[in-house]
PDB file of N, CA and C in Angstrom:
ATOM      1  N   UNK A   1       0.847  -1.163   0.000  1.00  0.00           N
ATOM      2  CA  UNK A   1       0.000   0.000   0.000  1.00  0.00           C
ATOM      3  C   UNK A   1       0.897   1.231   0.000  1.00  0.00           C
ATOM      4  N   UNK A   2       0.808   2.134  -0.890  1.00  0.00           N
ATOM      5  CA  UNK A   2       1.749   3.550  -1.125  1.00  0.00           C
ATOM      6  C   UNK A   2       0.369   4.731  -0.848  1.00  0.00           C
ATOM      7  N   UNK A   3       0.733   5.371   0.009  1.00  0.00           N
ATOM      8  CA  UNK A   3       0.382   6.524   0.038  1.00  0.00           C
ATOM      9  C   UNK A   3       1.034   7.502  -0.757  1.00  0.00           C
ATOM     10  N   UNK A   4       0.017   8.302  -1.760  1.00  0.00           N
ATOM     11  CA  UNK A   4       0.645   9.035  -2.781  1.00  0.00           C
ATOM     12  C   UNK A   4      -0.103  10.436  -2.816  1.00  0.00           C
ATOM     13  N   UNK A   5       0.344  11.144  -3.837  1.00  0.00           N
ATOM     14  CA  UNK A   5      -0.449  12.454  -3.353  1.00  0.00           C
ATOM     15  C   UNK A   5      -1.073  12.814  -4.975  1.00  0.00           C
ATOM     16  N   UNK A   6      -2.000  12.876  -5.567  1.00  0.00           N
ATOM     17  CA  UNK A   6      -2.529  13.108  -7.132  1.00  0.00           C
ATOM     18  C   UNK A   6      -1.883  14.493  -7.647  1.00  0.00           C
ATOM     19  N   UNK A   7      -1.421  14.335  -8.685  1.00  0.00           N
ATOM     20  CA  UNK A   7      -0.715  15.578  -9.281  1.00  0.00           C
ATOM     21  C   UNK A   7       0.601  15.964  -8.926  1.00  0.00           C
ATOM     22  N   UNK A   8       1.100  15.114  -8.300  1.00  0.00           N
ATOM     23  CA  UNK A   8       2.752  15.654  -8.028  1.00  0.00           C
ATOM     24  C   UNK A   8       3.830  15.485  -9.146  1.00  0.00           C
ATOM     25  N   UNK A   9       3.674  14.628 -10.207  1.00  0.00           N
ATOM     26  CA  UNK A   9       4.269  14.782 -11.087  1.00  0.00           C
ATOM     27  C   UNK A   9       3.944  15.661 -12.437  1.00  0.00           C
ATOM     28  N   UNK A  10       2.939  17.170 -11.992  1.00  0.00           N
ATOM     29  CA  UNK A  10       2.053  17.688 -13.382  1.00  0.00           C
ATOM     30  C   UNK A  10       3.084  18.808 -13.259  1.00  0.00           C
ATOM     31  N   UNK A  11       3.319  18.777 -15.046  1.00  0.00           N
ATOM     32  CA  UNK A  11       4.410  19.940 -15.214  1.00  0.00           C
ATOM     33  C   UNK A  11       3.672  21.415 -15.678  1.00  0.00           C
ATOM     34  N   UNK A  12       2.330  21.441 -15.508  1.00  0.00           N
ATOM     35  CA  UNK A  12       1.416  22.527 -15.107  1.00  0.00           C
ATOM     36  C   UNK A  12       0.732  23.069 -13.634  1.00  0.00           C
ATOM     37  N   UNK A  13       0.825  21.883 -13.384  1.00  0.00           N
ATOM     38  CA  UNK A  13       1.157  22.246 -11.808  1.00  0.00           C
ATOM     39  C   UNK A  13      -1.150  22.601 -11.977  1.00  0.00           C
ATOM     40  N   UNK A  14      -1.926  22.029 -12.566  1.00  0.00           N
ATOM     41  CA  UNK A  14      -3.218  22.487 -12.740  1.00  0.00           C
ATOM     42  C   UNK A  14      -4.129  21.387 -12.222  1.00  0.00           C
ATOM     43  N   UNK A  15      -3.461  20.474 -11.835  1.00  0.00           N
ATOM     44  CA  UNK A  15      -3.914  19.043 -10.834  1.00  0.00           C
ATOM     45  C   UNK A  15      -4.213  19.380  -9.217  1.00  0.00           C
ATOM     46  N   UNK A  16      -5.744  18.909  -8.206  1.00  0.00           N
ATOM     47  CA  UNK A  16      -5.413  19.614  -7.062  1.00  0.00           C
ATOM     48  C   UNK A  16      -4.088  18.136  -6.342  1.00  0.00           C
ATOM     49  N   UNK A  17      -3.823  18.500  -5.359  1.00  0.00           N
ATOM     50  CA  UNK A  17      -2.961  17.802  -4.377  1.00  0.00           C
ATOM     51  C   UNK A  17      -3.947  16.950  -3.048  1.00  0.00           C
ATOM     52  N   UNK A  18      -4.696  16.268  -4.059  1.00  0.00           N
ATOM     53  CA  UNK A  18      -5.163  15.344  -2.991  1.00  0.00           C
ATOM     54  C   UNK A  18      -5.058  14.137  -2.734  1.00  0.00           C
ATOM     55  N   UNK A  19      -4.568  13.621  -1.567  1.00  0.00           N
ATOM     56  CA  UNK A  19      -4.112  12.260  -0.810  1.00  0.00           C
ATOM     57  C   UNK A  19      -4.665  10.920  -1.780  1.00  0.00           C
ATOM     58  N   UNK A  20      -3.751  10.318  -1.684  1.00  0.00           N
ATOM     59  CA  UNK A  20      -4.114   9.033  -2.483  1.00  0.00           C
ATOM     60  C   UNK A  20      -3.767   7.610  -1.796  1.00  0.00           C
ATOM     61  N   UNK A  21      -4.390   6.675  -2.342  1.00  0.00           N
ATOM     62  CA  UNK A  21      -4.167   5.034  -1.773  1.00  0.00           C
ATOM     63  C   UNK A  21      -3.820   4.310  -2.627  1.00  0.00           C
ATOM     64  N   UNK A  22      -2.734   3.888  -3.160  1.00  0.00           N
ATOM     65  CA  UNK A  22      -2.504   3.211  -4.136  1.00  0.00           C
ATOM     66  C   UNK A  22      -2.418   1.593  -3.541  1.00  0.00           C
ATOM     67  N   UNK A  23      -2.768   0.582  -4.027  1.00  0.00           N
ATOM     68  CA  UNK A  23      -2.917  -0.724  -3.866  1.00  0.00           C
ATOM     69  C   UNK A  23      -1.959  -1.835  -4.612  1.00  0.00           C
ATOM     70  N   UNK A  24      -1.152  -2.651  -4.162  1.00  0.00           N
ATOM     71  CA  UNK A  24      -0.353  -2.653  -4.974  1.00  0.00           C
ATOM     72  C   UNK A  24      -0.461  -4.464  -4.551  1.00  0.00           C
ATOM     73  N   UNK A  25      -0.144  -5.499  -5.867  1.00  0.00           N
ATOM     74  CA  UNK A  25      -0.212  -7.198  -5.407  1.00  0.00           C
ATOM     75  C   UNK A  25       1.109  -7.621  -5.925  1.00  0.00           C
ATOM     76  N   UNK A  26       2.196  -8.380  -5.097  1.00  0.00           N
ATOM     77  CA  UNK A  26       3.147  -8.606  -5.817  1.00  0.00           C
ATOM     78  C   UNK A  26       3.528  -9.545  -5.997  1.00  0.00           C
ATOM     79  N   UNK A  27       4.056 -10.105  -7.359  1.00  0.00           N
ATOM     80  CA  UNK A  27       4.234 -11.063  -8.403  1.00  0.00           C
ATOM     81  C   UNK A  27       2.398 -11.837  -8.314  1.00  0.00           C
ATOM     82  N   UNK A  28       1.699 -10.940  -9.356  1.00  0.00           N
ATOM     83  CA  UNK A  28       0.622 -11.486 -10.044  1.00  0.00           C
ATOM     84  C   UNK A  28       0.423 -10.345 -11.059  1.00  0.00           C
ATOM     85  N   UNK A  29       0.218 -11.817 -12.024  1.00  0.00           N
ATOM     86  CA  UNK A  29      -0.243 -10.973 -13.286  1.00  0.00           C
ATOM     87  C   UNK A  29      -0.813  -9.800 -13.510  1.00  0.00           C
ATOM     88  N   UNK A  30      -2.413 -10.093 -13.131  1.00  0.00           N
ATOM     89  CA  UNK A  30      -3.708  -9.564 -13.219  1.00  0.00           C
ATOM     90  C   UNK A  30      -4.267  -9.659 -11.468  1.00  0.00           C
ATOM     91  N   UNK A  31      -4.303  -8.274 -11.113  1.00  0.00           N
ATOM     92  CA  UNK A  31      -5.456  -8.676  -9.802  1.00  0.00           C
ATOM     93  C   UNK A  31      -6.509  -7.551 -10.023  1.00  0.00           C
ATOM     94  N   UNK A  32      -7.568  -7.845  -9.456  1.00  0.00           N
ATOM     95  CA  UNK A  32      -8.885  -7.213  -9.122  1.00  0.00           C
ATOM     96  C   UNK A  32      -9.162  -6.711  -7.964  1.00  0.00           C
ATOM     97  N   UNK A  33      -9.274  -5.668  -7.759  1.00  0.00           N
ATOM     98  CA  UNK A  33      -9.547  -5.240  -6.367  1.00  0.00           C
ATOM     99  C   UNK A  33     -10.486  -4.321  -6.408  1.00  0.00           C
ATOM    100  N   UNK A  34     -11.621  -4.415  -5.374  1.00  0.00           N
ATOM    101  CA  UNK A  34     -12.577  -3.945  -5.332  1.00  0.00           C
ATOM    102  C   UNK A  34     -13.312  -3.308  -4.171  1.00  0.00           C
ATOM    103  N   UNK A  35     -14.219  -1.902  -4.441  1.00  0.00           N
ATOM    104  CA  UNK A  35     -14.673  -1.280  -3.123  1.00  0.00           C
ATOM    105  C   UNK A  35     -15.994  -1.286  -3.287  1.00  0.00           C
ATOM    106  N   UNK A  36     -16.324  -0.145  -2.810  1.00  0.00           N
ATOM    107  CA  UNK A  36     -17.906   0.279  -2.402  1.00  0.00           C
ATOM    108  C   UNK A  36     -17.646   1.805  -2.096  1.00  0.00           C
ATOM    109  N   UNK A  37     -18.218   2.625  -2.342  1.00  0.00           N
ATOM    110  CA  UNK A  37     -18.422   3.844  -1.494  1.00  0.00           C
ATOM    111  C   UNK A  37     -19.632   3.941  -1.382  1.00  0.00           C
ATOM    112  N   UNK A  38     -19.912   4.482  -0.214  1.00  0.00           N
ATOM    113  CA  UNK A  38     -21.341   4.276   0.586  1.00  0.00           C
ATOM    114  C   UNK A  38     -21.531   5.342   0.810  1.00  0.00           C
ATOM    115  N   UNK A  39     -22.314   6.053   1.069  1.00  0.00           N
ATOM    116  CA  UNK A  39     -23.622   7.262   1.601  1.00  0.00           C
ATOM    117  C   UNK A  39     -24.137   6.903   2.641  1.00  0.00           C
ATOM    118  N   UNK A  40     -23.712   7.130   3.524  1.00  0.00           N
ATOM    119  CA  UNK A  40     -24.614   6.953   4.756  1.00  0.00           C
ATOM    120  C   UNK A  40     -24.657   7.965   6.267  1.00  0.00           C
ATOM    121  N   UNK A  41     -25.794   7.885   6.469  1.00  0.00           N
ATOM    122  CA  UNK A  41     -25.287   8.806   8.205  1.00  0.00           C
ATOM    123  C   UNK A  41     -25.594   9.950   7.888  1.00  0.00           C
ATOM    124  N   UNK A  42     -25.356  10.557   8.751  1.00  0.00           N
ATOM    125  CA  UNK A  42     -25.287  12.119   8.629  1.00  0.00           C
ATOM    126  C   UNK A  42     -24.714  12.665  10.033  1.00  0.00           C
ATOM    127  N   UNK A  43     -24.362  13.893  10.332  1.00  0.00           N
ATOM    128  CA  UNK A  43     -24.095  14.657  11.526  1.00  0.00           C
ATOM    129  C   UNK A  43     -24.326  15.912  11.999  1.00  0.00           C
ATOM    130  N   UNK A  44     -24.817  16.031  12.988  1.00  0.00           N
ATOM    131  CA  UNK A  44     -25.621  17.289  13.510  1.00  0.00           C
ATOM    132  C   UNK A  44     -24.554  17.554  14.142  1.00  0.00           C
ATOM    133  N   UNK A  45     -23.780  19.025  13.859  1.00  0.00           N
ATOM    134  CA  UNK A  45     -22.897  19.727  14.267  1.00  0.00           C
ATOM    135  C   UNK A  45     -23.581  20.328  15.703  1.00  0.00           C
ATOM    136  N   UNK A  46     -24.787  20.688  15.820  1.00  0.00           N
ATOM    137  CA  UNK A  46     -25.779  21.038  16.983  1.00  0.00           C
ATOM    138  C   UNK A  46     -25.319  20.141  18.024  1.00  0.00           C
ATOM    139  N   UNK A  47     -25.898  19.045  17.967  1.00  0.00           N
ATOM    140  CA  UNK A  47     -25.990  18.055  19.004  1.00  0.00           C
ATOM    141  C   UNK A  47     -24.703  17.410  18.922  1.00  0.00           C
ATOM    142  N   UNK A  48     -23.887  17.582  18.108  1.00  0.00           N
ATOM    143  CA  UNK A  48     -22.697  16.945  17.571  1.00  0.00           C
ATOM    144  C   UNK A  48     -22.740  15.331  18.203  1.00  0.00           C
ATOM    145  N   UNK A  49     -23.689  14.960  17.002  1.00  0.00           N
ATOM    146  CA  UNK A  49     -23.961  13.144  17.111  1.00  0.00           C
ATOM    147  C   UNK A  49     -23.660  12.806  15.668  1.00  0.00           C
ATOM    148  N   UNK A  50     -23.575  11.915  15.673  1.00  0.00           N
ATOM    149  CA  UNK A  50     -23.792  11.072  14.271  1.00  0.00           C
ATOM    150  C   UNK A  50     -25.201  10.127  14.186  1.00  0.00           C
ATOM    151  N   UNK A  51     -26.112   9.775  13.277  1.00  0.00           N
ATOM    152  CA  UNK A  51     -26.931   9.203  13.215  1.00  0.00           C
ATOM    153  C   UNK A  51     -26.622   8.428  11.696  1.00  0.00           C
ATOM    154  N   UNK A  52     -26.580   7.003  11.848  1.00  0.00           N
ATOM    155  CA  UNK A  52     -26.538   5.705  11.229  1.00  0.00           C
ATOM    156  C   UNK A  52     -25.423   5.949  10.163  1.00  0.00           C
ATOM    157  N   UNK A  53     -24.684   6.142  11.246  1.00  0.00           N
ATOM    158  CA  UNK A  53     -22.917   5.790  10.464  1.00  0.00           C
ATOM    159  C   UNK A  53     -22.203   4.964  10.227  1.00  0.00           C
ATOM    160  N   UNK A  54     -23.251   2.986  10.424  1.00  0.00           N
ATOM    161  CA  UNK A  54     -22.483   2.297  10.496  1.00  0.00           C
ATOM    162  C   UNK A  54     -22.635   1.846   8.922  1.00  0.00           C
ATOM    163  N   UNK A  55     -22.100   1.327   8.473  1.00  0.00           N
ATOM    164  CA  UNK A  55     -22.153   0.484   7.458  1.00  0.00           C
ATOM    165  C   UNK A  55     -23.343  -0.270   6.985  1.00  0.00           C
ATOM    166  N   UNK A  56     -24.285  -0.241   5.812  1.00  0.00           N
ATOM    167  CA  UNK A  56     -24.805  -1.145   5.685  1.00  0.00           C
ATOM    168  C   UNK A  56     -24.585  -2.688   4.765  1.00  0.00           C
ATOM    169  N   UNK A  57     -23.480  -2.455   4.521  1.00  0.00           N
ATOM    170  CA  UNK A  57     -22.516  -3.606   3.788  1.00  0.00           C
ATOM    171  C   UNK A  57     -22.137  -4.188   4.567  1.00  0.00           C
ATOM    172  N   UNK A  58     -22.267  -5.884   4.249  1.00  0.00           N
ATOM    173  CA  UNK A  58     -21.211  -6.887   5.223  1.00  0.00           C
ATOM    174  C   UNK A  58     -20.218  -7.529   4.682  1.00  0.00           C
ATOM    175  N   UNK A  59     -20.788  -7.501   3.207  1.00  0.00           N
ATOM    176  CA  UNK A  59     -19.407  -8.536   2.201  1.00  0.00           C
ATOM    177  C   UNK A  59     -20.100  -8.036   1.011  1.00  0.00           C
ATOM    178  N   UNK A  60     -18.398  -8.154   0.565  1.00  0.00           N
ATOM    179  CA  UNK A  60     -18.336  -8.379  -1.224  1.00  0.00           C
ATOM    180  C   UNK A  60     -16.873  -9.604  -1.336  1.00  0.00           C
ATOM    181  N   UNK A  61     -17.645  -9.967  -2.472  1.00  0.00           N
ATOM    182  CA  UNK A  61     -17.605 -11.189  -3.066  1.00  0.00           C
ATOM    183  C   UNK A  61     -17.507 -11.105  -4.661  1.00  0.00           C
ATOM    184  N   UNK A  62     -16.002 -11.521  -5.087  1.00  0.00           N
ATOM    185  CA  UNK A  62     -15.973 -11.994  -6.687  1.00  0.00           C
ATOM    186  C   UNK A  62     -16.043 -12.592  -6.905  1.00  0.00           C
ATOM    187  N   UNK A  63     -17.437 -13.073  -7.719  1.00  0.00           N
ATOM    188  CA  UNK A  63     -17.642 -14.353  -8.279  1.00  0.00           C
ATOM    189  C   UNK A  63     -17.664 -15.039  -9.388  1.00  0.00           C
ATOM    190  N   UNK A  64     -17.192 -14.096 -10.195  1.00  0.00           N
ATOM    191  CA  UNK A  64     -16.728 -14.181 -11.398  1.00  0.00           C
ATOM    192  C   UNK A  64     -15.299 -13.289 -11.807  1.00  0.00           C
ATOM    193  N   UNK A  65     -14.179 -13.332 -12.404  1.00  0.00           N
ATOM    194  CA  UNK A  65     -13.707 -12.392 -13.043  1.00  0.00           C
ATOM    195  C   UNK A  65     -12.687 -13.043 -14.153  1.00  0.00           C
ATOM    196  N   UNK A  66     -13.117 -12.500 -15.585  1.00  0.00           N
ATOM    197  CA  UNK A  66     -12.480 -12.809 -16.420  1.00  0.00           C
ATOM    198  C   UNK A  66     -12.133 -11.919 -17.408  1.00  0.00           C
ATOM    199  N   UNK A  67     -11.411 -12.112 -18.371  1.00  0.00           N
ATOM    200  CA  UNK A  67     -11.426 -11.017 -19.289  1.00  0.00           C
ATOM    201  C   UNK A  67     -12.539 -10.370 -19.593  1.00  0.00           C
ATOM    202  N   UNK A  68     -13.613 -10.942 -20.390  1.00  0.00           N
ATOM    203  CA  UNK A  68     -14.656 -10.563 -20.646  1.00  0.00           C
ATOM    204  C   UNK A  68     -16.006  -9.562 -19.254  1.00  0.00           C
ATOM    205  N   UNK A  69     -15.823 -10.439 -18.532  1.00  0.00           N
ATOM    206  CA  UNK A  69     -16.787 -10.193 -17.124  1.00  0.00           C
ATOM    207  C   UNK A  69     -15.960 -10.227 -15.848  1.00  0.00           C
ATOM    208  N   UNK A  70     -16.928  -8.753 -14.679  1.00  0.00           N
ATOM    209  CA  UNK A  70     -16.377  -9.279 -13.757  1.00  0.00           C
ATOM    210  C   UNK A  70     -18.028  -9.048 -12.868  1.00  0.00           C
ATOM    211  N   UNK A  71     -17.970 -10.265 -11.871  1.00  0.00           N
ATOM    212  CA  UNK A  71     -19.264  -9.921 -11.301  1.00  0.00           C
ATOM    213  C   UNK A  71     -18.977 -10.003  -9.763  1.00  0.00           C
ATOM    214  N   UNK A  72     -19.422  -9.193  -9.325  1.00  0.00           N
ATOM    215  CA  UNK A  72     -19.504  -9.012  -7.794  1.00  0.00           C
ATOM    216  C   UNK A  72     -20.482  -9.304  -6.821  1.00  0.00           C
ATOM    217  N   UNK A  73     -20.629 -10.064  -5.874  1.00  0.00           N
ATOM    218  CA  UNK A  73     -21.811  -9.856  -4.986  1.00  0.00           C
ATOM    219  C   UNK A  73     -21.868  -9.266  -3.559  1.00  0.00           C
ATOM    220  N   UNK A  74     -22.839  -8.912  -4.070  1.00  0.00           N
ATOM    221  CA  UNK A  74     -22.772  -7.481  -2.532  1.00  0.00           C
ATOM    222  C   UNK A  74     -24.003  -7.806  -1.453  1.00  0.00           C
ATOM    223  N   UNK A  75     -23.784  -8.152  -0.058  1.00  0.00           N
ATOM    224  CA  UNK A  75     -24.647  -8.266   0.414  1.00  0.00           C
ATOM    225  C   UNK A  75     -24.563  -7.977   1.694  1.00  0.00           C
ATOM    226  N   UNK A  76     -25.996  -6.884   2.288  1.00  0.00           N
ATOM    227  CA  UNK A  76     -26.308  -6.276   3.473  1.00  0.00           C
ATOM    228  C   UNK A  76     -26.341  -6.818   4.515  1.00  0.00           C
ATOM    229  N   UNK A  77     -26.173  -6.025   5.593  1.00  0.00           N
ATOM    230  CA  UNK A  77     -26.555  -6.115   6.993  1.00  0.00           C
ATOM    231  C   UNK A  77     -28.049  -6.969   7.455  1.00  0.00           C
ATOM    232  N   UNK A  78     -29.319  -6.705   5.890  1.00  0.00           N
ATOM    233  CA  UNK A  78     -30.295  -7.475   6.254  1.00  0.00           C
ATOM    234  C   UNK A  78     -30.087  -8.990   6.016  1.00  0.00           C
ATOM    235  N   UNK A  79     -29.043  -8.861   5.076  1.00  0.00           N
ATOM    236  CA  UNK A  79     -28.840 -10.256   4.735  1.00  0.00           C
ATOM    237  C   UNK A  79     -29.281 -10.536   3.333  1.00  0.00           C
ATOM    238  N   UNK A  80     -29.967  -9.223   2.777  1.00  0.00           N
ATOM    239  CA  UNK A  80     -30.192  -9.343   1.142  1.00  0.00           C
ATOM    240  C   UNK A  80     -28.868  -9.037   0.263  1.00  0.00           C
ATOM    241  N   UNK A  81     -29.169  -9.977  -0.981  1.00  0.00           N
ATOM    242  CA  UNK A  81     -27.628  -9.853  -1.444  1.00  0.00           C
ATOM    243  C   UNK A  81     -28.025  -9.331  -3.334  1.00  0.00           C
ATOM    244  N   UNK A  82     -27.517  -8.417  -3.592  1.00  0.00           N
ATOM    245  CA  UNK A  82     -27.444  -8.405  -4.937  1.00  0.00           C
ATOM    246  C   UNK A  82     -25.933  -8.729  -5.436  1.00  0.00           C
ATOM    247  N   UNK A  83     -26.513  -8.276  -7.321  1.00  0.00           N
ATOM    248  CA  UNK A  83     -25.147  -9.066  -7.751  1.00  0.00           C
ATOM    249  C   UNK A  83     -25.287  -7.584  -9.207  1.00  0.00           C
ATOM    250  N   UNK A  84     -23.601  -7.589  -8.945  1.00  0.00           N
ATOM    251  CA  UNK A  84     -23.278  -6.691 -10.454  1.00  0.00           C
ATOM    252  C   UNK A  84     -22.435  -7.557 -11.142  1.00  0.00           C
ATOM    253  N   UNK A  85     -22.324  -7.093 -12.372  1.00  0.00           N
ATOM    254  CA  UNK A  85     -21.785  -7.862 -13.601  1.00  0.00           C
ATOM    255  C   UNK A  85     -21.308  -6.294 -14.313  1.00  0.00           C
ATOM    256  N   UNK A  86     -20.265  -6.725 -14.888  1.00  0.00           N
ATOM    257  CA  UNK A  86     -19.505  -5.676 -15.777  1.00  0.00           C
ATOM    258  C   UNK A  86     -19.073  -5.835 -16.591  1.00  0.00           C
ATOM    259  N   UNK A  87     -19.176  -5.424 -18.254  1.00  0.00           N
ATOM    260  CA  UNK A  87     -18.818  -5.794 -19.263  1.00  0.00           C
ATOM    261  C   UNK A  87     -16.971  -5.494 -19.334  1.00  0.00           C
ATOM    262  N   UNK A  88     -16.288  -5.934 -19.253  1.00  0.00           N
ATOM    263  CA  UNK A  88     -14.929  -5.201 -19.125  1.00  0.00           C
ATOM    264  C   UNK A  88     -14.245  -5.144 -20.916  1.00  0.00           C
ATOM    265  N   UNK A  89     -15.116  -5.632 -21.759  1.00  0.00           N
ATOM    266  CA  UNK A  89     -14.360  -5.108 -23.126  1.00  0.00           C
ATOM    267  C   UNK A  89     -15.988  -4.513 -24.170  1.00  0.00           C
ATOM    268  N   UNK A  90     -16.655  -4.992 -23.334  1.00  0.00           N
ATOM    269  CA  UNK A  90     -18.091  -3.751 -24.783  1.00  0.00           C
ATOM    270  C   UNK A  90     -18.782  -2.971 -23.865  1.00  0.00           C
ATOM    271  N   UNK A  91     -18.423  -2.249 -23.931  1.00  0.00           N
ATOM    272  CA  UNK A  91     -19.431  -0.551 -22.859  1.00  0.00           C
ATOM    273  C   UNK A  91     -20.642  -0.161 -23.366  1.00  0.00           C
ATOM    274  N   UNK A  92     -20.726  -0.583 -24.854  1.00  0.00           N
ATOM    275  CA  UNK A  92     -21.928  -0.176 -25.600  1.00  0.00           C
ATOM    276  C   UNK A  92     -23.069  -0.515 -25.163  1.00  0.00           C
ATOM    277  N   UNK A  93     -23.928   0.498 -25.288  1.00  0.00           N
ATOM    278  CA  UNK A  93     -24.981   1.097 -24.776  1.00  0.00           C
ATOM    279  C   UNK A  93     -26.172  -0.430 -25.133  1.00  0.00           C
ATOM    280  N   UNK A  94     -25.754  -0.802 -26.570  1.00  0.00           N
ATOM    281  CA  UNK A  94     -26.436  -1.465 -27.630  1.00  0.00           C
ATOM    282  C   UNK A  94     -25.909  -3.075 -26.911  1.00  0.00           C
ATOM    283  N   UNK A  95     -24.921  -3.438 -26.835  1.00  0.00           N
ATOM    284  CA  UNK A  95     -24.470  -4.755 -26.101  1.00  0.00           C
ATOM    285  C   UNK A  95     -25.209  -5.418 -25.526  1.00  0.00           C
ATOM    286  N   UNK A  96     -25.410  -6.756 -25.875  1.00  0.00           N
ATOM    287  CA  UNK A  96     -26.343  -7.869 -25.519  1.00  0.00           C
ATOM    288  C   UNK A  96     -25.327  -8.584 -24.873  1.00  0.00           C
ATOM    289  N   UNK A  97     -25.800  -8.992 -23.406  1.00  0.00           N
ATOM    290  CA  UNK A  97     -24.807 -10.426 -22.642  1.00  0.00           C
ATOM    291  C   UNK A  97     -25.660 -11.278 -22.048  1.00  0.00           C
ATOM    292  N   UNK A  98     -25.197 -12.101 -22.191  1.00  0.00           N
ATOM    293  CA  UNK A  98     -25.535 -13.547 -21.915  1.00  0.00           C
ATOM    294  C   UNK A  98     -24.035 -14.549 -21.428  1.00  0.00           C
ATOM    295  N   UNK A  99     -24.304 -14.251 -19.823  1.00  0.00           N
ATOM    296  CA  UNK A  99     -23.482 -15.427 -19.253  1.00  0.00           C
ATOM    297  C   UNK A  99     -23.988 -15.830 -17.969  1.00  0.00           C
ATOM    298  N   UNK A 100     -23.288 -17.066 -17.951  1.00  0.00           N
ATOM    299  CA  UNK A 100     -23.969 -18.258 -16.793  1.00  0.00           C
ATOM    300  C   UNK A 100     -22.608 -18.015 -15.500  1.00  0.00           C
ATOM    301  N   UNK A 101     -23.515 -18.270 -14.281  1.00  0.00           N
ATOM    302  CA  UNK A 101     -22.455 -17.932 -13.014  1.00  0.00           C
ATOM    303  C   UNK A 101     -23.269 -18.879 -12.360  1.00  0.00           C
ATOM    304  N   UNK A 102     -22.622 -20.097 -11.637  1.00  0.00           N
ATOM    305  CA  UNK A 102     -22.712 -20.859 -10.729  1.00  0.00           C
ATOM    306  C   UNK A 102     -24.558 -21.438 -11.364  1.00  0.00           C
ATOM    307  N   UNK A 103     -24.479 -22.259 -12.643  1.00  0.00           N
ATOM    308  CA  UNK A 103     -25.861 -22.587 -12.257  1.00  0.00           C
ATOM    309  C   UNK A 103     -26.839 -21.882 -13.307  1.00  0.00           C
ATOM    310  N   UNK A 104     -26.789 -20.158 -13.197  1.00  0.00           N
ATOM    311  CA  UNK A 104     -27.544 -19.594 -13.546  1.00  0.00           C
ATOM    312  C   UNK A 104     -27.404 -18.623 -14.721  1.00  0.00           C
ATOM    313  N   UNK A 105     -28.437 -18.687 -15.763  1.00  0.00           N
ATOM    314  CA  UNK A 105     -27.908 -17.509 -16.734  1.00  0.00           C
ATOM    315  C   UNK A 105     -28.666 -16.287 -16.397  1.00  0.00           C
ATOM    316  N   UNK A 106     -27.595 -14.866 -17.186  1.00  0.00           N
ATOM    317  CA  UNK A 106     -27.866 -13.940 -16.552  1.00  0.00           C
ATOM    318  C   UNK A 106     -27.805 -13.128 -18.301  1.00  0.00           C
ATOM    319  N   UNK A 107     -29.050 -12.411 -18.957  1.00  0.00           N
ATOM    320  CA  UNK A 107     -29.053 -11.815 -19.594  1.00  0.00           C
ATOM    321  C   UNK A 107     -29.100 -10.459 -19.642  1.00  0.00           C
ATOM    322  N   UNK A 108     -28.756  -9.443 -19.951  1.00  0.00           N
ATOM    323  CA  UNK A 108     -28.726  -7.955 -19.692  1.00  0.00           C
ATOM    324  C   UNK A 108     -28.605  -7.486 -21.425  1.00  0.00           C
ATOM    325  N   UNK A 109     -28.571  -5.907 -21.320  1.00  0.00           N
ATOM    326  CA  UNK A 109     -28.092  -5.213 -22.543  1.00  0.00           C
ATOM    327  C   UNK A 109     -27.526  -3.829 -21.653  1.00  0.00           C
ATOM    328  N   UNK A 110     -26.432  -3.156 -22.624  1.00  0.00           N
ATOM    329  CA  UNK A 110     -25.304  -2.321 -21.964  1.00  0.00           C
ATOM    330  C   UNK A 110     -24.603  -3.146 -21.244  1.00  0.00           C
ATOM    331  N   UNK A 111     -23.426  -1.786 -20.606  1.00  0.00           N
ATOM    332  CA  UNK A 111     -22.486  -2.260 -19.934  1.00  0.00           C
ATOM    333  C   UNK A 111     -22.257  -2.881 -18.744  1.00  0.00           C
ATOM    334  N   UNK A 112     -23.325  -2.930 -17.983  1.00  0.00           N
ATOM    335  CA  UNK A 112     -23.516  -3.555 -16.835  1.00  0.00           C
ATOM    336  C   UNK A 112     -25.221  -4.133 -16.286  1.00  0.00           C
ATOM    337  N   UNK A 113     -24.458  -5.094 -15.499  1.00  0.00           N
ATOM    338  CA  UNK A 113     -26.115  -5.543 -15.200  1.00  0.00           C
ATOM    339  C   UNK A 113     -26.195  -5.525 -13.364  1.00  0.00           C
ATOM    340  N   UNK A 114     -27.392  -5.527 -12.618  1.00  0.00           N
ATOM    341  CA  UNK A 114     -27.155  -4.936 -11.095  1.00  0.00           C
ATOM    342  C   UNK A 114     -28.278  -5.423 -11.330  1.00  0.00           C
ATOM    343  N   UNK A 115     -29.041  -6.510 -10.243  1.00  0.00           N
ATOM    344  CA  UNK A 115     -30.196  -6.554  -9.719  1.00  0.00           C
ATOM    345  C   UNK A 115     -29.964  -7.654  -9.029  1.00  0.00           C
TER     346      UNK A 115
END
């Protein structure tokens, strides 16, 4: 893991200077690494509390990743789980997919499928 800073090498100097996380796997080809950014909570500077700042994510899960696809499953605190799929070589809007994961086929059009 390198902590880095965005724009320190711009010879315009027109980049802002904000903190970075770079992720780094060593001796592998190809790795995948994956997040979430979440929305959640809020804070009353008043009462200076936080209200529902915890997480509603418990796991993610790759359950697929190949050249073609990568699919993720994401599932809550209730215990409901969805699943994304990502076209990683046709973005087009127009793109028809059709692939099977554990069992099941999964048809979509565009670049990604989420339900």
């Amino acid at each position: 893991m390198l902590f880095a800073r965005i724009g320190a090498n711009d010879p315009e100097f027109n980049l802002r200077r904000d903190p970075a996380l770079i992720l780094r796997a060593k001796n592998v080809k190809d790795k995948t690494f994956v997040s979430i950014i979440e929305s959640h909570g809020s804070y009353s500077p008043v009462s200076e509390s936080a209200v529902n700042s915890n997480s509603s994510i418990t796991e993610l899960i790759i359950v697929l990743d190949t050249e073609e696809y990568t699919a993720i499953q994401i599932t809550n605190v209730k215990g409901n789980t969805k699943l994304f799929i990502t076209s990683n070589t046709n973005a087009s809007k127009e793109a028809k997919h059709n692939l099977k994961i554990n069992d099941e086929t999964y048809e979509w059009s565009g670049p990604y499928y989420f339900k």
